[in-house]
C-alpha atoms as a PDB file:
ATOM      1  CA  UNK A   1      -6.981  13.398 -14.882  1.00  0.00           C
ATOM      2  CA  UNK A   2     -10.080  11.313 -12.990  1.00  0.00           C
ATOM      3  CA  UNK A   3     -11.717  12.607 -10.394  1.00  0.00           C
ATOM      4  CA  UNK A   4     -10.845  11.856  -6.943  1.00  0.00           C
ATOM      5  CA  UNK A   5     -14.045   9.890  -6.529  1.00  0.00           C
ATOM      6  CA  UNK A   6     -13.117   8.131  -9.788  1.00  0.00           C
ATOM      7  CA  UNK A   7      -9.603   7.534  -8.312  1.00  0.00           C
ATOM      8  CA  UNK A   8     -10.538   6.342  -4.632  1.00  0.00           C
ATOM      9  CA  UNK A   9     -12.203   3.697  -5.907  1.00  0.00           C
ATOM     10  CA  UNK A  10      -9.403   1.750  -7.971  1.00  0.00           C
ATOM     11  CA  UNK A  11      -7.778   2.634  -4.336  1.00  0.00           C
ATOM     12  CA  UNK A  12     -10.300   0.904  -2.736  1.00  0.00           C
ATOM     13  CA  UNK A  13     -10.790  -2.109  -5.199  1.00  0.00           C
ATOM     14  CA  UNK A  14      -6.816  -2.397  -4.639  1.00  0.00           C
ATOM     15  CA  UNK A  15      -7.137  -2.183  -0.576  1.00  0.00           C
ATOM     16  CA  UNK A  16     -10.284  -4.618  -0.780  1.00  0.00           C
ATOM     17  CA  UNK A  17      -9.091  -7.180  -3.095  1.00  0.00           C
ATOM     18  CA  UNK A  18      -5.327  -7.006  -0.116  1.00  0.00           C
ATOM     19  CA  UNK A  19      -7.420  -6.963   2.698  1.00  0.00           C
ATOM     20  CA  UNK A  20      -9.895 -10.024   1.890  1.00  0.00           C
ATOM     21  CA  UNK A  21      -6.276 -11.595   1.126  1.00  0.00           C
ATOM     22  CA  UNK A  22      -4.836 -11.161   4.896  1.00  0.00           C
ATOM     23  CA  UNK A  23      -8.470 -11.794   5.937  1.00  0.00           C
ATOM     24  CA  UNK A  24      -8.666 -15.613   3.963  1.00  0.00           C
ATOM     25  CA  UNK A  25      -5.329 -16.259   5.380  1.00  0.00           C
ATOM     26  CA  UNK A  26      -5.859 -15.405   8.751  1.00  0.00           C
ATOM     27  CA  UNK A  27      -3.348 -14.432  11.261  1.00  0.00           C
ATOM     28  CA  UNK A  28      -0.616 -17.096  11.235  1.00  0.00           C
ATOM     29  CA  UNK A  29      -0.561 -17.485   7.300  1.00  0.00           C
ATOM     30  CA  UNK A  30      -0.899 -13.774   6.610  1.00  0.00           C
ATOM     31  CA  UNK A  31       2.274 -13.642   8.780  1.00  0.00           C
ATOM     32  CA  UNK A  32       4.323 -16.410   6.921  1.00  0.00           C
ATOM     33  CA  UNK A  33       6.823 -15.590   3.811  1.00  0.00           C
ATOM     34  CA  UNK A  34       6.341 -17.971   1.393  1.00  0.00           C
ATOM     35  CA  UNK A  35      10.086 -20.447   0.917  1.00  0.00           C
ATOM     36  CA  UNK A  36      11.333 -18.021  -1.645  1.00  0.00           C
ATOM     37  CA  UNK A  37      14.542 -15.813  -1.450  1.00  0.00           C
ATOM     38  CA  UNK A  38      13.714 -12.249  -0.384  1.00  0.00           C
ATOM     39  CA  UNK A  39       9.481 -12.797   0.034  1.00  0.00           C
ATOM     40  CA  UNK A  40       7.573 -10.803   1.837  1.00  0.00           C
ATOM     41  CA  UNK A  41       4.168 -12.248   3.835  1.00  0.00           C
ATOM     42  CA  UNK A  42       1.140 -10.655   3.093  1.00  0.00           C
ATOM     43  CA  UNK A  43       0.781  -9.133   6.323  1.00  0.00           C
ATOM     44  CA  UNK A  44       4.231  -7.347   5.861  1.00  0.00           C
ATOM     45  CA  UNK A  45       3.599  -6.236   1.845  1.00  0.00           C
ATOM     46  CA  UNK A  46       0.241  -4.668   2.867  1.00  0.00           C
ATOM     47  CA  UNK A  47       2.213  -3.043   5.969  1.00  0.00           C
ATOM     48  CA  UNK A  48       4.233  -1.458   3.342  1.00  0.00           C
ATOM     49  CA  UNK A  49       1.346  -0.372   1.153  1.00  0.00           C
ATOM     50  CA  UNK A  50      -0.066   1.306   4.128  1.00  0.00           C
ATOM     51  CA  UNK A  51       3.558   2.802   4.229  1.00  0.00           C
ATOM     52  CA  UNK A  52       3.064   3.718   0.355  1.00  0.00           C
ATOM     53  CA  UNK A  53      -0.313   5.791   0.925  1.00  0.00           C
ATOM     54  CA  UNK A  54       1.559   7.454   4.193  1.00  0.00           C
ATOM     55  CA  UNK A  55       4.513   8.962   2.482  1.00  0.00           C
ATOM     56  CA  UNK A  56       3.143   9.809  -1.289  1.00  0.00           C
ATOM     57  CA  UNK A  57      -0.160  10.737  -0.333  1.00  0.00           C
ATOM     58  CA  UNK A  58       0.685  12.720   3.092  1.00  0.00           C
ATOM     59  CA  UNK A  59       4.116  13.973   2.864  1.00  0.00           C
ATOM     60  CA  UNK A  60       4.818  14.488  -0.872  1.00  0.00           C
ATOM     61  CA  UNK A  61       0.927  15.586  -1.990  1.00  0.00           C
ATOM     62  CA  UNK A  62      -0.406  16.637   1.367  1.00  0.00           C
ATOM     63  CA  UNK A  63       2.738  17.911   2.843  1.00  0.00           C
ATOM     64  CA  UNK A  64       2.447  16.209   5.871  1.00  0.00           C
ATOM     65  CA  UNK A  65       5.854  15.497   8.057  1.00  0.00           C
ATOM     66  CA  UNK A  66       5.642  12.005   8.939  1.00  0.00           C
ATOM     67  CA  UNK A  67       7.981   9.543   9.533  1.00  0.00           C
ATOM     68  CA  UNK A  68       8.367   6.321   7.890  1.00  0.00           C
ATOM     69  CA  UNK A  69      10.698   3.027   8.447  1.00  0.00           C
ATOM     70  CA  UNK A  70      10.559   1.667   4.928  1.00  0.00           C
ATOM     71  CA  UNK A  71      12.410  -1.359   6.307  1.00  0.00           C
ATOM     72  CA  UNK A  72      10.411  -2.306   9.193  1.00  0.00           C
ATOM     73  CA  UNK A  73       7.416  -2.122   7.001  1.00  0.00           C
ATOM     74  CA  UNK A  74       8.653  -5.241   5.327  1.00  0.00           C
ATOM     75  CA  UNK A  75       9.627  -6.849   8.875  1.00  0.00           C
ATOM     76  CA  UNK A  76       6.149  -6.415   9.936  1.00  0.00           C
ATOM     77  CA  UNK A  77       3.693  -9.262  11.634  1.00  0.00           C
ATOM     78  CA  UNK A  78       0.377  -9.275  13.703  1.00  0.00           C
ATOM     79  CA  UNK A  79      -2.878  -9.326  13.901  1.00  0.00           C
ATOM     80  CA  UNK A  80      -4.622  -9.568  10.826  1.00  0.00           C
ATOM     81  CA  UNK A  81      -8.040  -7.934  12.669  1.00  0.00           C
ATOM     82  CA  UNK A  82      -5.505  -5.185  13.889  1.00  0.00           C
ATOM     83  CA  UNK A  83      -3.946  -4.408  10.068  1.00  0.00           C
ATOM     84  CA  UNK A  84      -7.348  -4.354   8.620  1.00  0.00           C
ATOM     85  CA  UNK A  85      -8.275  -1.190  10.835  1.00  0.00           C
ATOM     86  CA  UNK A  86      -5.182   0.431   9.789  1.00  0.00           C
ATOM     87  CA  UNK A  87      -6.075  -0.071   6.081  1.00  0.00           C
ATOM     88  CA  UNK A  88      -8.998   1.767   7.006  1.00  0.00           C
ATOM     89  CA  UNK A  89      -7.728   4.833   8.905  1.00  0.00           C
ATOM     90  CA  UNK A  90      -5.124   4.969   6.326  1.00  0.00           C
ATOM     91  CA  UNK A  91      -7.825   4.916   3.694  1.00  0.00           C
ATOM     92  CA  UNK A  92      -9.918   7.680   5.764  1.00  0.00           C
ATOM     93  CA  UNK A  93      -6.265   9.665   5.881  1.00  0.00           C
ATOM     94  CA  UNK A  94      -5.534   9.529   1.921  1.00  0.00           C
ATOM     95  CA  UNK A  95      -9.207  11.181   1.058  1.00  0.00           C
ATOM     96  CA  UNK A  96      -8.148  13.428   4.145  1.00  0.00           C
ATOM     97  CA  UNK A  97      -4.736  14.311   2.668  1.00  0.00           C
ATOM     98  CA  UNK A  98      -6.527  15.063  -1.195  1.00  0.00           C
ATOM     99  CA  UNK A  99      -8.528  17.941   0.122  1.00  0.00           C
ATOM    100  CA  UNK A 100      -6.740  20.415  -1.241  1.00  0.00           C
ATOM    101  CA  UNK A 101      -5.228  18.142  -4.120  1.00  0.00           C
ATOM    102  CA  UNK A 102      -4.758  20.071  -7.508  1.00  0.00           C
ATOM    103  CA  UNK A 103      -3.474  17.406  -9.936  1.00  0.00           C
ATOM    104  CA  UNK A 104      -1.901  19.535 -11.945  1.00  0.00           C
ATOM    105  CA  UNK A 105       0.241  21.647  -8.986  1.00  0.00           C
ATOM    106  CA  UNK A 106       3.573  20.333  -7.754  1.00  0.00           C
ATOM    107  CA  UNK A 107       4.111  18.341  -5.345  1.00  0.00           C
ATOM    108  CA  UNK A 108       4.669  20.164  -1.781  1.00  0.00           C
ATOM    109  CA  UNK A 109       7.564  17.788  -0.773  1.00  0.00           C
ATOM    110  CA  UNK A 110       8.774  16.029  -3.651  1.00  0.00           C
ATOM    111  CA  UNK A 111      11.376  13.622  -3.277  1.00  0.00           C
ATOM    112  CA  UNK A 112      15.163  14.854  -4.749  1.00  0.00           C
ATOM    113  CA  UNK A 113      15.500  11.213  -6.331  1.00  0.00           C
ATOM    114  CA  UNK A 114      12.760  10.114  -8.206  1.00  0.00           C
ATOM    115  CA  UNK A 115      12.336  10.420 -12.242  1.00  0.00           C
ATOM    116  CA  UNK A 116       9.229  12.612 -13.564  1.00  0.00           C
ATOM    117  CA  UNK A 117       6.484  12.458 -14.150  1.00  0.00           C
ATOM    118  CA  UNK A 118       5.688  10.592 -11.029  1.00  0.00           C
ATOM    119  CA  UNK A 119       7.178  14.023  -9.242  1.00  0.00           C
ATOM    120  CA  UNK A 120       6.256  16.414 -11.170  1.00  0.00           C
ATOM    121  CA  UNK A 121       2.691  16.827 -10.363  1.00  0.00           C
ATOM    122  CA  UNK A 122       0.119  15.808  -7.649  1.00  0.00           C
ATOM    123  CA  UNK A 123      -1.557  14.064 -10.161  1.00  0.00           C
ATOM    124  CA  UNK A 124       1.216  11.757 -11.129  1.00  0.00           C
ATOM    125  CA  UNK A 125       1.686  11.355  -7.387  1.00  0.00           C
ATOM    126  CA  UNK A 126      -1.367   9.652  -7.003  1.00  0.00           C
ATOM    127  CA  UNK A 127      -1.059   7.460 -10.079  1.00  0.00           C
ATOM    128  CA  UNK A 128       2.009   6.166  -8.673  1.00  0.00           C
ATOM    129  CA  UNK A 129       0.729   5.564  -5.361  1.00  0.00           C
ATOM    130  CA  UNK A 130      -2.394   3.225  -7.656  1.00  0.00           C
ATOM    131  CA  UNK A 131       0.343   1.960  -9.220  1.00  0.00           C
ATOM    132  CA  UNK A 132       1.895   0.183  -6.135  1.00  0.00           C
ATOM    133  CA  UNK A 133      -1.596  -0.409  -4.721  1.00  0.00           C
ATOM    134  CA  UNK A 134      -2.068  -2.464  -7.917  1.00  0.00           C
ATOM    135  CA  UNK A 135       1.527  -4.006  -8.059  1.00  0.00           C
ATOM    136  CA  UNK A 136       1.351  -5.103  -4.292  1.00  0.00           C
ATOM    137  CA  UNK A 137      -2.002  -6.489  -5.054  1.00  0.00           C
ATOM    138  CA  UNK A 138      -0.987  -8.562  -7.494  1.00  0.00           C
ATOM    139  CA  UNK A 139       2.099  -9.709  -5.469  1.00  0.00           C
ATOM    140  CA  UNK A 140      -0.419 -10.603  -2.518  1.00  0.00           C
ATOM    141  CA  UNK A 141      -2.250 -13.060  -4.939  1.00  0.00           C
ATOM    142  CA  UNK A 142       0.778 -14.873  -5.726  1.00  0.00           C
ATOM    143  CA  UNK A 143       2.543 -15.155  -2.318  1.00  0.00           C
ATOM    144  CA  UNK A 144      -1.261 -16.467  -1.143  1.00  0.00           C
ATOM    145  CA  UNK A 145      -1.438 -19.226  -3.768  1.00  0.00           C
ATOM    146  CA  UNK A 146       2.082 -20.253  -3.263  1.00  0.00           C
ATOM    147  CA  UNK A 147       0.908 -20.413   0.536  1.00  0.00           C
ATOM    148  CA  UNK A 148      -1.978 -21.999   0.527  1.00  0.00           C
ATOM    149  CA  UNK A 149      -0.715 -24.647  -2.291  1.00  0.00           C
ATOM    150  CA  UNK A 150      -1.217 -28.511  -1.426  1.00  0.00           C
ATOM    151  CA  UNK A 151       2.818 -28.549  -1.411  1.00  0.00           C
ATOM    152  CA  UNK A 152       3.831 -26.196   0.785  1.00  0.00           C
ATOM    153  CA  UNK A 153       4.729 -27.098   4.647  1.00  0.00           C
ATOM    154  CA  UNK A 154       4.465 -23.852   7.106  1.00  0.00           C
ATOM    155  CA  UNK A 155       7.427 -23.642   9.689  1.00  0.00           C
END
């Protein structure tokens, strides 16, 4: 396993590289899905990230109780200035929830109904929390290039 120093900062290249995304859009493209069945805007896929870090990283590693509306996440709009401070509470609340993190303990509230090893131990957790980080990311890239293309008329 990396060290959690080693780890935050693939988290943070992630959050930066979603975060200068909502920030190039601004707010009223950051808040548009792109003409595609079943898109997401950027502002609502990094809602869910934030969502993402929340559960995995507070209630399953931390053992946190939180509550989380998976669907709204993806219903999401607003300020863009607004979502950037949450990225970085949320950030400030992941390092936060790894102080006691032992990555090769249990979980303390893993879910009943996902596969191992991304339950099995804190450790794979965390990689599956990078792992949607990176996905989403990626996602975020193409949603902004289909939004910003030449072609595309905003309603």
């Amino acid at each position: 396993m990396i060290s959690v120093e080693d780890y935050l900062f693939y988290v943070d290249e992630a959050l930066d590289g979603m975060v200068a995304i909502v920030t190039e859009l601004g707010d009223e493209v950051a808040n548009q899905r792109p003409d595609v069945p079943g898109a997401n805007s950027p502002y609502a896929v990094l809602t869910h990230c934030l969502g993402v870090m929340e559960y995995w990283g507070g209630h399953v590693v931390a053992g946190r109780a939180i509550e989380r509306d998976r669907d709204a996440e993806f219903r999401a709009s607003g300020a863009v200035a607004e979502l950037v401070a949450r990225v970085r509470r949320a950030r400030a609340q992941l390092v936060s929830d790894m102080t006691d993190f032992d990555a090769f303990a249990p979980p303390r509230n893993p879910p009943q109904d996902c596969p191992e090893p991304m339950t099995s131990t804190q450790g794979g957790v965390l990689l599956h929390i990078y792992e949607e980080l990176a996905q989403h990311r990626g996602q975020m890239e193409v949603c902004r290039d289909v939004l910003r293309a030449p072609w595309v008329r905003l309603s």
